[in-house]
PDB file of N, CA and C in Angstrom:
ATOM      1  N   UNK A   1       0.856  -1.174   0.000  1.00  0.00           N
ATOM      2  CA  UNK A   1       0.000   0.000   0.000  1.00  0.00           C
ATOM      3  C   UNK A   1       0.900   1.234   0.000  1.00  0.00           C
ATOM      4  N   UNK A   2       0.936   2.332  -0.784  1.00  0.00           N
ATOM      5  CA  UNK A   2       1.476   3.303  -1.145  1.00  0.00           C
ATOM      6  C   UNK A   2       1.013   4.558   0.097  1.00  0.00           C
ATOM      7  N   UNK A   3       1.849   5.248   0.913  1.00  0.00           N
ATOM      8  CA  UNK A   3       1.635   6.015   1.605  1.00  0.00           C
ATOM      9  C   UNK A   3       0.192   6.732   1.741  1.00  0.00           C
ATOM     10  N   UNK A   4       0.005   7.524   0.531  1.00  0.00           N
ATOM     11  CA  UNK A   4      -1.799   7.675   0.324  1.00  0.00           C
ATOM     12  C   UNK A   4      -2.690   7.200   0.849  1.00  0.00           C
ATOM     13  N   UNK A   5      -2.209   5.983   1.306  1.00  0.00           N
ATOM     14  CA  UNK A   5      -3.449   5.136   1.355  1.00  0.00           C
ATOM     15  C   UNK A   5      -4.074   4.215  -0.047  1.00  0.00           C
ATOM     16  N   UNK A   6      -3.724   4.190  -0.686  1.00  0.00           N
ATOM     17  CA  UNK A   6      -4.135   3.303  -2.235  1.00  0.00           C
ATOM     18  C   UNK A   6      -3.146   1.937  -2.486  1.00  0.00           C
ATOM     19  N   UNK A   7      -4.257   1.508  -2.522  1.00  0.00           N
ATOM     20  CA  UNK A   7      -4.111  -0.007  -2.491  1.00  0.00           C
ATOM     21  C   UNK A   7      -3.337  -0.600  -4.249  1.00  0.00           C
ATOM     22  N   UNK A   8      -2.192  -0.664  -4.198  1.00  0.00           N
ATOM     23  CA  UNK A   8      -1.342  -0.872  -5.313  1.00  0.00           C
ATOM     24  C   UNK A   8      -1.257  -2.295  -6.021  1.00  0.00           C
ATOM     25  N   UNK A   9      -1.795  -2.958  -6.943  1.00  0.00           N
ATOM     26  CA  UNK A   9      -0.605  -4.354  -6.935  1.00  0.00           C
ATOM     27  C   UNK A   9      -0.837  -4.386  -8.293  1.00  0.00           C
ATOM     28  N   UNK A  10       0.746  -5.063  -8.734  1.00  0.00           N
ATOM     29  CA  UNK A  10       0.853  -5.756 -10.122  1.00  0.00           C
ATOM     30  C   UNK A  10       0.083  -6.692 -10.422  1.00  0.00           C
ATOM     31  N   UNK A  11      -0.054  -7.203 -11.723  1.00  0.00           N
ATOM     32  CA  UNK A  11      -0.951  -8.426 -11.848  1.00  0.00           C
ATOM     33  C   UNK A  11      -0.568  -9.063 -13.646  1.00  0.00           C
ATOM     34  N   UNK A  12       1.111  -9.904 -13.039  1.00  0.00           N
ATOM     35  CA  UNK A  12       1.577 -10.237 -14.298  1.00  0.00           C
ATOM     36  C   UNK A  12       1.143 -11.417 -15.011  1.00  0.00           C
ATOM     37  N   UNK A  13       1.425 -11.282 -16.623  1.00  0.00           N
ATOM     38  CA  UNK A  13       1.160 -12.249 -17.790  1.00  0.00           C
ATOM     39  C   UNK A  13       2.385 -12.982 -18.307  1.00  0.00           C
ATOM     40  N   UNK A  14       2.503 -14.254 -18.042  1.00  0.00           N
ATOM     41  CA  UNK A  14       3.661 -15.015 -17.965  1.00  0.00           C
ATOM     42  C   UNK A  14       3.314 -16.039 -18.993  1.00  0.00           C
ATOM     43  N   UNK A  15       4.834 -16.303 -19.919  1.00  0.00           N
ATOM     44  CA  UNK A  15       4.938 -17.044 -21.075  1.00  0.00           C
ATOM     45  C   UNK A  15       4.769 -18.302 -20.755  1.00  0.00           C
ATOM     46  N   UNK A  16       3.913 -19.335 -21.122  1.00  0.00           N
ATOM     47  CA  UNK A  16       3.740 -20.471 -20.413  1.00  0.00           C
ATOM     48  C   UNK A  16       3.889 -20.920 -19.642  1.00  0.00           C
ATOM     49  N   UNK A  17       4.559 -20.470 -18.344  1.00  0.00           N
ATOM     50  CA  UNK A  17       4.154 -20.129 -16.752  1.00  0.00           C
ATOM     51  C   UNK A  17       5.221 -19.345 -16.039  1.00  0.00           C
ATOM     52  N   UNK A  18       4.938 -19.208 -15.040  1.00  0.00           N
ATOM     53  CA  UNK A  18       5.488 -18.198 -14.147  1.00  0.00           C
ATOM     54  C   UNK A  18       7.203 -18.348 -14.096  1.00  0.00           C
ATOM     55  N   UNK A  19       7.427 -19.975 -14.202  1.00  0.00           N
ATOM     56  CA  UNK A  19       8.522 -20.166 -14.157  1.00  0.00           C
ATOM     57  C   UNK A  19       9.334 -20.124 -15.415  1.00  0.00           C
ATOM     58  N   UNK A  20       8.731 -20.060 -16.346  1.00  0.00           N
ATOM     59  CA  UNK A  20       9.207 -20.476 -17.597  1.00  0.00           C
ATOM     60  C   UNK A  20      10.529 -19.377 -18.377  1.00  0.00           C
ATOM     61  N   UNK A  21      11.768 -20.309 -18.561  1.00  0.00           N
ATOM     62  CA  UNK A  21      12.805 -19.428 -18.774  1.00  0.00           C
ATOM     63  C   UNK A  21      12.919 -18.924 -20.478  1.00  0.00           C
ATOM     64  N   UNK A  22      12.177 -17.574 -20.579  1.00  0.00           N
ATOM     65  CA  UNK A  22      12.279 -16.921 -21.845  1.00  0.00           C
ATOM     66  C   UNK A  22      12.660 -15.799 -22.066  1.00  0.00           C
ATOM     67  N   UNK A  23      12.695 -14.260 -22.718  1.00  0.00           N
ATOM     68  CA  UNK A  23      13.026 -13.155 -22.710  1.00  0.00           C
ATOM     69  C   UNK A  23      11.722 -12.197 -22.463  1.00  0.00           C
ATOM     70  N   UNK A  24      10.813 -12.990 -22.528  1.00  0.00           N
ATOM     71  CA  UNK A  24       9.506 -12.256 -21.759  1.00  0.00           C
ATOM     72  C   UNK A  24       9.149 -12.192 -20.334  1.00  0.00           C
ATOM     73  N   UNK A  25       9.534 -13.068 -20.142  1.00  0.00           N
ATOM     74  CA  UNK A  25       9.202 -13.600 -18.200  1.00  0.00           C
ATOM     75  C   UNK A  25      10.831 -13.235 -18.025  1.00  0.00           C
ATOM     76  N   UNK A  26      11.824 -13.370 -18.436  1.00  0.00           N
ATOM     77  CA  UNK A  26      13.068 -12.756 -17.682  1.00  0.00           C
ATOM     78  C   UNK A  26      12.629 -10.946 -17.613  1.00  0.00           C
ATOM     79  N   UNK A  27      12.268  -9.938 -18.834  1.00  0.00           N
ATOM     80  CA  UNK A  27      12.161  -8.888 -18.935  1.00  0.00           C
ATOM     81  C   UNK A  27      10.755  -8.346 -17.629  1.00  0.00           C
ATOM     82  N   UNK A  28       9.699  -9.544 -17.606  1.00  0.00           N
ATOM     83  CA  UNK A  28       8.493  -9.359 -16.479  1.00  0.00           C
ATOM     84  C   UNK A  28       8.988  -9.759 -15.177  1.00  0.00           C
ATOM     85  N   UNK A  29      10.275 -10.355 -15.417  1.00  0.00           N
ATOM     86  CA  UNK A  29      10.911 -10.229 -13.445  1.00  0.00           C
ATOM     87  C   UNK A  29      11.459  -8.508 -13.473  1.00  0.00           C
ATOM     88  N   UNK A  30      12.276  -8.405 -14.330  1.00  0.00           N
ATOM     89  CA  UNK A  30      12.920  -7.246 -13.925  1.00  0.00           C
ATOM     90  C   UNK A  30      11.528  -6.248 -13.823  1.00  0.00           C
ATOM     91  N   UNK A  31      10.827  -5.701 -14.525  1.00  0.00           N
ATOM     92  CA  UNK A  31      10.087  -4.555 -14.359  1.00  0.00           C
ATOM     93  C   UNK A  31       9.505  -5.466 -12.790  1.00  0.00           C
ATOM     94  N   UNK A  32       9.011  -6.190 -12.542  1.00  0.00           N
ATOM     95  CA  UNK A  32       8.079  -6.739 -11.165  1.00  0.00           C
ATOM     96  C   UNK A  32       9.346  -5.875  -9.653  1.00  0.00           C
ATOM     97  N   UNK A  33      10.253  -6.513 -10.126  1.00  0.00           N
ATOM     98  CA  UNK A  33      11.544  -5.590  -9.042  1.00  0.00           C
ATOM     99  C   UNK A  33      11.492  -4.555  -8.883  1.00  0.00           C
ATOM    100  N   UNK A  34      10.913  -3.892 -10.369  1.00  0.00           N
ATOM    101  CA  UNK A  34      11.491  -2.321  -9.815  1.00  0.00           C
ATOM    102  C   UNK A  34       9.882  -2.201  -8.742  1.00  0.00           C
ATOM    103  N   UNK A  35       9.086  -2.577  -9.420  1.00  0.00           N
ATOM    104  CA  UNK A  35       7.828  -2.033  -8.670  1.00  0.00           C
ATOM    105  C   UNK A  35       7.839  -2.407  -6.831  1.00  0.00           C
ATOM    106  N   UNK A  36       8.318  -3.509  -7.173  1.00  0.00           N
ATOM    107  CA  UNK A  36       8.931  -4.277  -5.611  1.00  0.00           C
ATOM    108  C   UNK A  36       9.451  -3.054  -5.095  1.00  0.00           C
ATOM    109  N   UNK A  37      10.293  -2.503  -5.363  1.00  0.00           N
ATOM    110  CA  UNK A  37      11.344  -1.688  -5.013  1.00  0.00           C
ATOM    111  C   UNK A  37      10.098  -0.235  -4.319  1.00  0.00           C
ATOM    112  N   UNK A  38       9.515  -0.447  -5.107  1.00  0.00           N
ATOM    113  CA  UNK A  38       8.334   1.244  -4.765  1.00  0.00           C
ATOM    114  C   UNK A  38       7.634   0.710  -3.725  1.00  0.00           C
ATOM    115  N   UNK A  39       7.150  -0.589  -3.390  1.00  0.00           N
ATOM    116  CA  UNK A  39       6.185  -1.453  -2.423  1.00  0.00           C
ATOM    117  C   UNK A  39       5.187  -1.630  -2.818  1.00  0.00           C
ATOM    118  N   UNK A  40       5.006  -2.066  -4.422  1.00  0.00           N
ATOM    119  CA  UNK A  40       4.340  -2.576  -5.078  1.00  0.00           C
ATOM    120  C   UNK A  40       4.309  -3.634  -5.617  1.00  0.00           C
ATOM    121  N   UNK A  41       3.703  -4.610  -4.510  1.00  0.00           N
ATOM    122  CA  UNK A  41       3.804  -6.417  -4.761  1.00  0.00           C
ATOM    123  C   UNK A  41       3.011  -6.989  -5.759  1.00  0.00           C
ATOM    124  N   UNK A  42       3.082  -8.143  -6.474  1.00  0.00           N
ATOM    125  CA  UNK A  42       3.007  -8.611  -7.379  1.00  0.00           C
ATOM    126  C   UNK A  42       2.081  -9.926  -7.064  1.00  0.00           C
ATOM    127  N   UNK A  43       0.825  -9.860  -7.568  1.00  0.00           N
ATOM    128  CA  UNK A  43      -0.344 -10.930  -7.895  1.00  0.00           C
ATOM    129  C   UNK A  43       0.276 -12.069  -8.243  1.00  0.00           C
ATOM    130  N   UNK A  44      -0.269 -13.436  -8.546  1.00  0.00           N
ATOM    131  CA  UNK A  44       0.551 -14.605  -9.027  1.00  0.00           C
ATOM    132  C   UNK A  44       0.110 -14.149 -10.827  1.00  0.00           C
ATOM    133  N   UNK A  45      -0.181 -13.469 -10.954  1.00  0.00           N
ATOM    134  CA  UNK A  45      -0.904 -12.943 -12.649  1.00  0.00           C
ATOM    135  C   UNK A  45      -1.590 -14.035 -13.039  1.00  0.00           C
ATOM    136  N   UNK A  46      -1.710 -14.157 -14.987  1.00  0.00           N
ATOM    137  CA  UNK A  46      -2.284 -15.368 -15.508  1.00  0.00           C
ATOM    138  C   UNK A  46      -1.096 -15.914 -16.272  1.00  0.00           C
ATOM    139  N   UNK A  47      -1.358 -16.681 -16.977  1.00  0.00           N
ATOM    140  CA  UNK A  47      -0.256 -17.623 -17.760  1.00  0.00           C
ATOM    141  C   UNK A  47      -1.118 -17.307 -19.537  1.00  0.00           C
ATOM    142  N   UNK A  48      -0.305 -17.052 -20.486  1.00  0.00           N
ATOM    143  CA  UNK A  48      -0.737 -16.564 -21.936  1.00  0.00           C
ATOM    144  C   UNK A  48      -0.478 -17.921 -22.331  1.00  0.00           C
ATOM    145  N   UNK A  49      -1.573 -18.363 -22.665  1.00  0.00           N
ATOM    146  CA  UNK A  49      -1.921 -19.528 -23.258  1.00  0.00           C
ATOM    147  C   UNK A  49      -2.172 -19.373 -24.864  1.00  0.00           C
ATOM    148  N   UNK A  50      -2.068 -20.875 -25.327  1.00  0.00           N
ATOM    149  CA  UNK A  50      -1.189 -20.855 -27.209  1.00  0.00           C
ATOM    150  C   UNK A  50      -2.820 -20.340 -28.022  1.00  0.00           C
ATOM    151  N   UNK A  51      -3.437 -19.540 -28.014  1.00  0.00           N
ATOM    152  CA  UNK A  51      -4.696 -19.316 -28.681  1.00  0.00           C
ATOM    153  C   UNK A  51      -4.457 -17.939 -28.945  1.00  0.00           C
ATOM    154  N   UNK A  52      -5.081 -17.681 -30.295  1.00  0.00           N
ATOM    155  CA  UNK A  52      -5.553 -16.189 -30.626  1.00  0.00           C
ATOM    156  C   UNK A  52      -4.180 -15.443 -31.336  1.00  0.00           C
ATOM    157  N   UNK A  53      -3.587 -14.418 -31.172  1.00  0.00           N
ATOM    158  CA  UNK A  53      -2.821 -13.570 -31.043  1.00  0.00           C
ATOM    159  C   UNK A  53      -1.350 -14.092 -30.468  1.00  0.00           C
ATOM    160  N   UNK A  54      -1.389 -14.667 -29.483  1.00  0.00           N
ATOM    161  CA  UNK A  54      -0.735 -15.721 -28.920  1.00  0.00           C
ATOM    162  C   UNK A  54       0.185 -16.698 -29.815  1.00  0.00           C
ATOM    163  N   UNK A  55      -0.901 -17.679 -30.174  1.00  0.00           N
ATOM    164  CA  UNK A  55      -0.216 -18.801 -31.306  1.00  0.00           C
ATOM    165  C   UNK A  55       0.330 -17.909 -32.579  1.00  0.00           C
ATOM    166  N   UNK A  56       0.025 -16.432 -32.933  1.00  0.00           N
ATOM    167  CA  UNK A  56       0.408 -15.955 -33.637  1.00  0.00           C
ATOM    168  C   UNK A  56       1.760 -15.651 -33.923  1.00  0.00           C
ATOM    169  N   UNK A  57       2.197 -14.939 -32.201  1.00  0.00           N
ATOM    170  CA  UNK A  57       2.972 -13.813 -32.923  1.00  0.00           C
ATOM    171  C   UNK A  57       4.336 -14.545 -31.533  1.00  0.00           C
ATOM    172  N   UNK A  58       3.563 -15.580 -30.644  1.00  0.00           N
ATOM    173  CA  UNK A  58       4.678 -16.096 -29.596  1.00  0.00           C
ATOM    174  C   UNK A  58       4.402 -17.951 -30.192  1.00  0.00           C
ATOM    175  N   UNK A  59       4.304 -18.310 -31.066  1.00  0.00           N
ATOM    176  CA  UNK A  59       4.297 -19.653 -31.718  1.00  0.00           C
ATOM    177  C   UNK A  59       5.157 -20.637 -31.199  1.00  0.00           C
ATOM    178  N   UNK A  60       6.571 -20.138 -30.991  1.00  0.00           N
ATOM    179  CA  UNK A  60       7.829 -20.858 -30.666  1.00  0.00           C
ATOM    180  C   UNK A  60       8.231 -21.225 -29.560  1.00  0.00           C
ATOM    181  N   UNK A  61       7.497 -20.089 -28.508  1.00  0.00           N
ATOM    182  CA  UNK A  61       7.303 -20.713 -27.394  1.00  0.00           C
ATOM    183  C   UNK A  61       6.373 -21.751 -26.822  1.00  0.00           C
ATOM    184  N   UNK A  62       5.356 -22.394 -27.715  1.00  0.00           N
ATOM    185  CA  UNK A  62       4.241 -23.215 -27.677  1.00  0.00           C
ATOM    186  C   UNK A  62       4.565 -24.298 -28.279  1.00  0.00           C
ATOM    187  N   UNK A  63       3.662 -25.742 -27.819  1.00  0.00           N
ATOM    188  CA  UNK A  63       4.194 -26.933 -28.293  1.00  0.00           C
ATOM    189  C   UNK A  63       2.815 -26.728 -29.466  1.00  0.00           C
ATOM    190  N   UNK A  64       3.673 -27.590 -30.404  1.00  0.00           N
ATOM    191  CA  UNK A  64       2.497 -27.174 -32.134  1.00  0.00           C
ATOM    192  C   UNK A  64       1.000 -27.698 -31.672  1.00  0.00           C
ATOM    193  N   UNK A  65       0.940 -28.842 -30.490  1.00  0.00           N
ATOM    194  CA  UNK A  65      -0.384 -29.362 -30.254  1.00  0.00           C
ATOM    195  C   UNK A  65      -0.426 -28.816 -29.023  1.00  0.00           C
ATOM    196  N   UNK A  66      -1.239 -28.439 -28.405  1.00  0.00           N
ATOM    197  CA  UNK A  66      -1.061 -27.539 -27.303  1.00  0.00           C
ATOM    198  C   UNK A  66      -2.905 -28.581 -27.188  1.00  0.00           C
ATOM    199  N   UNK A  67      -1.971 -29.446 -25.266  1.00  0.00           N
ATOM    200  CA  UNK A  67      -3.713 -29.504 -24.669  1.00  0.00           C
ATOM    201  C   UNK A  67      -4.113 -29.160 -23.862  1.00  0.00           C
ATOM    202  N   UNK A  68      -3.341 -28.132 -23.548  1.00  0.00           N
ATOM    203  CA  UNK A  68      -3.537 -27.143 -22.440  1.00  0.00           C
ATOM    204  C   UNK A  68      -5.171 -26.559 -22.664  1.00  0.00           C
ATOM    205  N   UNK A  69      -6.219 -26.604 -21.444  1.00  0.00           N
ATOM    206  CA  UNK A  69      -7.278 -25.925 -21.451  1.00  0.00           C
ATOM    207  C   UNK A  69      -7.368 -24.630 -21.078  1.00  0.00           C
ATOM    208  N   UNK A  70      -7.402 -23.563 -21.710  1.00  0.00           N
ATOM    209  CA  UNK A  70      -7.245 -22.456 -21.111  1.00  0.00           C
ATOM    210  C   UNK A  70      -8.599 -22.061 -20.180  1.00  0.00           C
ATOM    211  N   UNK A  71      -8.033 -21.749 -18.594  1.00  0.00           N
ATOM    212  CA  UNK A  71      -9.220 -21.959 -17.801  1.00  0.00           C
ATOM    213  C   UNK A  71      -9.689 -20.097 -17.537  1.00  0.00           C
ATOM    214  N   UNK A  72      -9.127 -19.124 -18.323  1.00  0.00           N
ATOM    215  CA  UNK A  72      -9.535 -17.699 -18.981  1.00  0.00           C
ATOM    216  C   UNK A  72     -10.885 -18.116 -19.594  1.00  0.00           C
ATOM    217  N   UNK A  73     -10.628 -19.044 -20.270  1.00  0.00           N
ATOM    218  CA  UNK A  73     -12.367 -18.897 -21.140  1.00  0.00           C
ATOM    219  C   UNK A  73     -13.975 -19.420 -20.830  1.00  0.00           C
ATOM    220  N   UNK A  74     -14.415 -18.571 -20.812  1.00  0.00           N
ATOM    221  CA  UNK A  74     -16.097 -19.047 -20.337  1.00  0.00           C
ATOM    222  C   UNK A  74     -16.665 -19.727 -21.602  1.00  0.00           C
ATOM    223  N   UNK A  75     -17.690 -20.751 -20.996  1.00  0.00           N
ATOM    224  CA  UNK A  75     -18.504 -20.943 -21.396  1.00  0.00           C
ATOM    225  C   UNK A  75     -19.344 -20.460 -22.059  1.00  0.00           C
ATOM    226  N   UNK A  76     -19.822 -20.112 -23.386  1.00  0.00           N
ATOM    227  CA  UNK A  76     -20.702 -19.173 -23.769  1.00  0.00           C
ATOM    228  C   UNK A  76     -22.193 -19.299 -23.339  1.00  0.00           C
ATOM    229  N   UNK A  77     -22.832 -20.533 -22.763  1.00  0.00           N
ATOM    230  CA  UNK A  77     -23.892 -20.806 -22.114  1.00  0.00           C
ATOM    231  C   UNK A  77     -23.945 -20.021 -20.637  1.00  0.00           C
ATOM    232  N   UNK A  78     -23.101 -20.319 -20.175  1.00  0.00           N
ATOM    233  CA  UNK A  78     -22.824 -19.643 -18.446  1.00  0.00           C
ATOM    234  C   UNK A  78     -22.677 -18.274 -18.528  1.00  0.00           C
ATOM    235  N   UNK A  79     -23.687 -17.310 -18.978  1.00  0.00           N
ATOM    236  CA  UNK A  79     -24.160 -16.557 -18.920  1.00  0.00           C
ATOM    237  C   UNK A  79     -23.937 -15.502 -17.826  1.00  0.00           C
ATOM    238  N   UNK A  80     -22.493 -15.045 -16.972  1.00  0.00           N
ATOM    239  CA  UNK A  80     -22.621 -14.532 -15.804  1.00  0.00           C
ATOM    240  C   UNK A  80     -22.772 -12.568 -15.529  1.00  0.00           C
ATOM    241  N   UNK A  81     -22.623 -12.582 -17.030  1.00  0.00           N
ATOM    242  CA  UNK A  81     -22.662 -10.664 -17.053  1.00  0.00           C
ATOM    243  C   UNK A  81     -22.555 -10.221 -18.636  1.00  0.00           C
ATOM    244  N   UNK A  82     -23.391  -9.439 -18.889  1.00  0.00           N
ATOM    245  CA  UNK A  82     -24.364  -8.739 -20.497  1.00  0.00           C
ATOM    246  C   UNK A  82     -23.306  -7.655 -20.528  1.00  0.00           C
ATOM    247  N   UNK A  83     -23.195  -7.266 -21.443  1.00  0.00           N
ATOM    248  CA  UNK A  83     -22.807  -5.925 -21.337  1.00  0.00           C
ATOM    249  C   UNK A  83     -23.154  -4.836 -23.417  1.00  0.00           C
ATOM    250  N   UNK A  84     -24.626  -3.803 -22.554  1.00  0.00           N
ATOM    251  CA  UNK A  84     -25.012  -3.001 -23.825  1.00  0.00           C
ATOM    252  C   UNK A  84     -24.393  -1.933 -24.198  1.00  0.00           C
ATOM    253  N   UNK A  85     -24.264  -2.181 -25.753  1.00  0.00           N
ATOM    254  CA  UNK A  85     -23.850  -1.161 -25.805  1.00  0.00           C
ATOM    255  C   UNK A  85     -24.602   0.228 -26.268  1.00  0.00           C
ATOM    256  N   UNK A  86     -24.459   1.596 -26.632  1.00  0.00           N
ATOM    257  CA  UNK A  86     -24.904   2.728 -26.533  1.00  0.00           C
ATOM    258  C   UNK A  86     -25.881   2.432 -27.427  1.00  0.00           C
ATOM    259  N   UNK A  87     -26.142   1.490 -28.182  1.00  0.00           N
ATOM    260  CA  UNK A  87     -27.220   1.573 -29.066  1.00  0.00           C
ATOM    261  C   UNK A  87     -28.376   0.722 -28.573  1.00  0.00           C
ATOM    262  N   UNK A  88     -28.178  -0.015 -27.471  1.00  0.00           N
ATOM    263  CA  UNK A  88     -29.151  -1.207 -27.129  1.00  0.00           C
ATOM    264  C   UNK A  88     -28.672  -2.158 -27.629  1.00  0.00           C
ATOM    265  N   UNK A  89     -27.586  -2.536 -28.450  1.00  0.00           N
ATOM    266  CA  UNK A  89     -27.558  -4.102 -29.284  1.00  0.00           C
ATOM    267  C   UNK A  89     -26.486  -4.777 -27.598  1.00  0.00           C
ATOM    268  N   UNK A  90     -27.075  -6.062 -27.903  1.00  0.00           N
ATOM    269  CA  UNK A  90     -27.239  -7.111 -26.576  1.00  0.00           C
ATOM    270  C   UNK A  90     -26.752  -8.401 -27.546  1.00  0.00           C
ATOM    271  N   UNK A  91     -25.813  -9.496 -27.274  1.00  0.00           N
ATOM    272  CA  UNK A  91     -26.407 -11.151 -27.623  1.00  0.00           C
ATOM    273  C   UNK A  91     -26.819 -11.122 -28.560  1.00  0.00           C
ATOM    274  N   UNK A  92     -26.515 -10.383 -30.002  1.00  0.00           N
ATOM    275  CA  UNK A  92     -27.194 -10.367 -31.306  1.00  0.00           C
ATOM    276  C   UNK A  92     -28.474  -9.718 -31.136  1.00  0.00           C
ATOM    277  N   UNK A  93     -29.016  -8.819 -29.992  1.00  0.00           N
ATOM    278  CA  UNK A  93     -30.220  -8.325 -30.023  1.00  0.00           C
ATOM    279  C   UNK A  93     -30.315  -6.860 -29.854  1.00  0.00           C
ATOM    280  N   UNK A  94     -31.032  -6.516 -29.752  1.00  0.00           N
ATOM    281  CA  UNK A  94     -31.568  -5.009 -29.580  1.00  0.00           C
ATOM    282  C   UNK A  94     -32.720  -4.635 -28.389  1.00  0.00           C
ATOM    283  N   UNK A  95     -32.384  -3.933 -27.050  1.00  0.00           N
ATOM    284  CA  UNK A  95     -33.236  -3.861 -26.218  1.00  0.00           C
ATOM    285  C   UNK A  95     -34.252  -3.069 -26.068  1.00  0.00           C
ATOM    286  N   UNK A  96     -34.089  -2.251 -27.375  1.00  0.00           N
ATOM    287  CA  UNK A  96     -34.940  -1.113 -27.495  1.00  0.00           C
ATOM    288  C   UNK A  96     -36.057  -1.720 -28.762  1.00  0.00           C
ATOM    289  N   UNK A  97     -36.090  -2.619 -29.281  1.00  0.00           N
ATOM    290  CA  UNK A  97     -36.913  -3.610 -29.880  1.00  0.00           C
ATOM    291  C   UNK A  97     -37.077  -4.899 -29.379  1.00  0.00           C
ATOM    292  N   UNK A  98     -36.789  -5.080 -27.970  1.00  0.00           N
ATOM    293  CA  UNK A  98     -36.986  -6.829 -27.706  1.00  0.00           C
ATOM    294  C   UNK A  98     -36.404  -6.536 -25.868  1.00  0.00           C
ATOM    295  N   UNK A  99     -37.300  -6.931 -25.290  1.00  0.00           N
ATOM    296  CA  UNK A  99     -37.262  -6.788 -23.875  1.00  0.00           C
ATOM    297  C   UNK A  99     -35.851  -7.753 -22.990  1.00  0.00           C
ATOM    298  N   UNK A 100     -35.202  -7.162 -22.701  1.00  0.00           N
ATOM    299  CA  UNK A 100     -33.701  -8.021 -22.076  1.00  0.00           C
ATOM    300  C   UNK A 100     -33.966  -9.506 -21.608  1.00  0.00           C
ATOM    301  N   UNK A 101     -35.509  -9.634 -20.858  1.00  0.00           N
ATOM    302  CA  UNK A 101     -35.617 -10.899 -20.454  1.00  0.00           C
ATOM    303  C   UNK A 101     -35.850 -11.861 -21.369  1.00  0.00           C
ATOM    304  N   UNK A 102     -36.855 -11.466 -22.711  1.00  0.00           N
ATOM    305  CA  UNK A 102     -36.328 -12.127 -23.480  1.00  0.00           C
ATOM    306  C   UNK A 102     -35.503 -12.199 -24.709  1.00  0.00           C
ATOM    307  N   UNK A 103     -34.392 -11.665 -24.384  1.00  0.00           N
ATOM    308  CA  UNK A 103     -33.399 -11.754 -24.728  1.00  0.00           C
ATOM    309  C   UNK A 103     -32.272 -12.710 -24.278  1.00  0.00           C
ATOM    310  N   UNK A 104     -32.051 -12.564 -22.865  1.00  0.00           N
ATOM    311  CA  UNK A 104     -31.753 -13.632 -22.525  1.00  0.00           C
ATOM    312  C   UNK A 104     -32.092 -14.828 -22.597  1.00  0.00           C
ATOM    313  N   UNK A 105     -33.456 -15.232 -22.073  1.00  0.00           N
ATOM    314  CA  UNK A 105     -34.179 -16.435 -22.424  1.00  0.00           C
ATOM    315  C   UNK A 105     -34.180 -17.512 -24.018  1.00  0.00           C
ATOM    316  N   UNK A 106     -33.931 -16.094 -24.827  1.00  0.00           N
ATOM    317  CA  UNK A 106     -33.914 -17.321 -26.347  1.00  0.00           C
ATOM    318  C   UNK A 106     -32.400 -17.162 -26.814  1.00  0.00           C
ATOM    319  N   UNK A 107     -31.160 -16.431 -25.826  1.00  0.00           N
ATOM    320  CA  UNK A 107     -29.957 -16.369 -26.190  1.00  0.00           C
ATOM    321  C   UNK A 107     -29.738 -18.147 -26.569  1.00  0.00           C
ATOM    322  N   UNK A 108     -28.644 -18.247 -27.813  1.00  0.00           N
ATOM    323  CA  UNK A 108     -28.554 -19.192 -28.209  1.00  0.00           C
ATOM    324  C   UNK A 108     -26.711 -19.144 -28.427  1.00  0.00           C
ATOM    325  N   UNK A 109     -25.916 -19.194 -28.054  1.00  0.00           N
ATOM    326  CA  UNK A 109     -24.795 -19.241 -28.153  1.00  0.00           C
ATOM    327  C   UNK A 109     -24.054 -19.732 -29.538  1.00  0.00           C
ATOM    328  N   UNK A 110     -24.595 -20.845 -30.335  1.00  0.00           N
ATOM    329  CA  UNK A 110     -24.617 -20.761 -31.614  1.00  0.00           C
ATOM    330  C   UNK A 110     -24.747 -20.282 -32.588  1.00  0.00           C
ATOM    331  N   UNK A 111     -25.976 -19.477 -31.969  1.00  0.00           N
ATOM    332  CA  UNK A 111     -26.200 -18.448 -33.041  1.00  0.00           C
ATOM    333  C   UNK A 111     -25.836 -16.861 -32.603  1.00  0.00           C
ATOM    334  N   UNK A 112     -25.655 -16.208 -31.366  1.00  0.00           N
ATOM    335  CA  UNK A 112     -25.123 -15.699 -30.629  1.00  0.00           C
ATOM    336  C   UNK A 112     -23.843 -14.932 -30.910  1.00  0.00           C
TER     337      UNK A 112
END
């Protein structure tokens, strides 16, 4: 906690895990130190798993079959928070033509 009173912490993204010896996680110890250094401690973060952007552009650090489950991703059924945007569009819908409840109710994730 920073003199102020404000509650500070890092919250790092590590190349296939925390331990893992690369030039990304060596370069995310050093910056984590300096913040150490201010008294700004460090979360266990997440681990960047081989999907998306990822398998793109960090490939070499990933095994070509990767069965790693990435446990970042929801369910598209498990439904735990909507978010509209300025126009009303919802889940492929519109709330200003179709009432949120049922909207939710005939959400279909397939088609979704």
């Amino acid at each position: 906690m920073l003199a102020e009173g404000i509650w500070l912490r890092t919250h790092p993204a590590w190349l296939v895990s925390s331990t893992a010896d690369n030039p990304y996680n060596y370069q995310t110890r050093e910056i984590l130190k300096q913040f150490e250094e201010m008294g700004i401690a460090a979360s266990e973060g997440n681990t960047i798993f081989p999907e998306g952007n990822a398998l793109i552009y960090l490939k070499e650090y990933f095994d070509q079959n990767p069965v790693v489950r990435n446990p970042y991703q929801e369910d598209p059924r498990e439904i735990r928070s909507i978010c509209v945007d300025p126009e009303g569009n919802v889940l492929g819908e519109n709330i200003y033509r179709k009432d949120i409840l049922d909207i939710l109710s005939e959400y279909s994730p397939e088609e979704g």
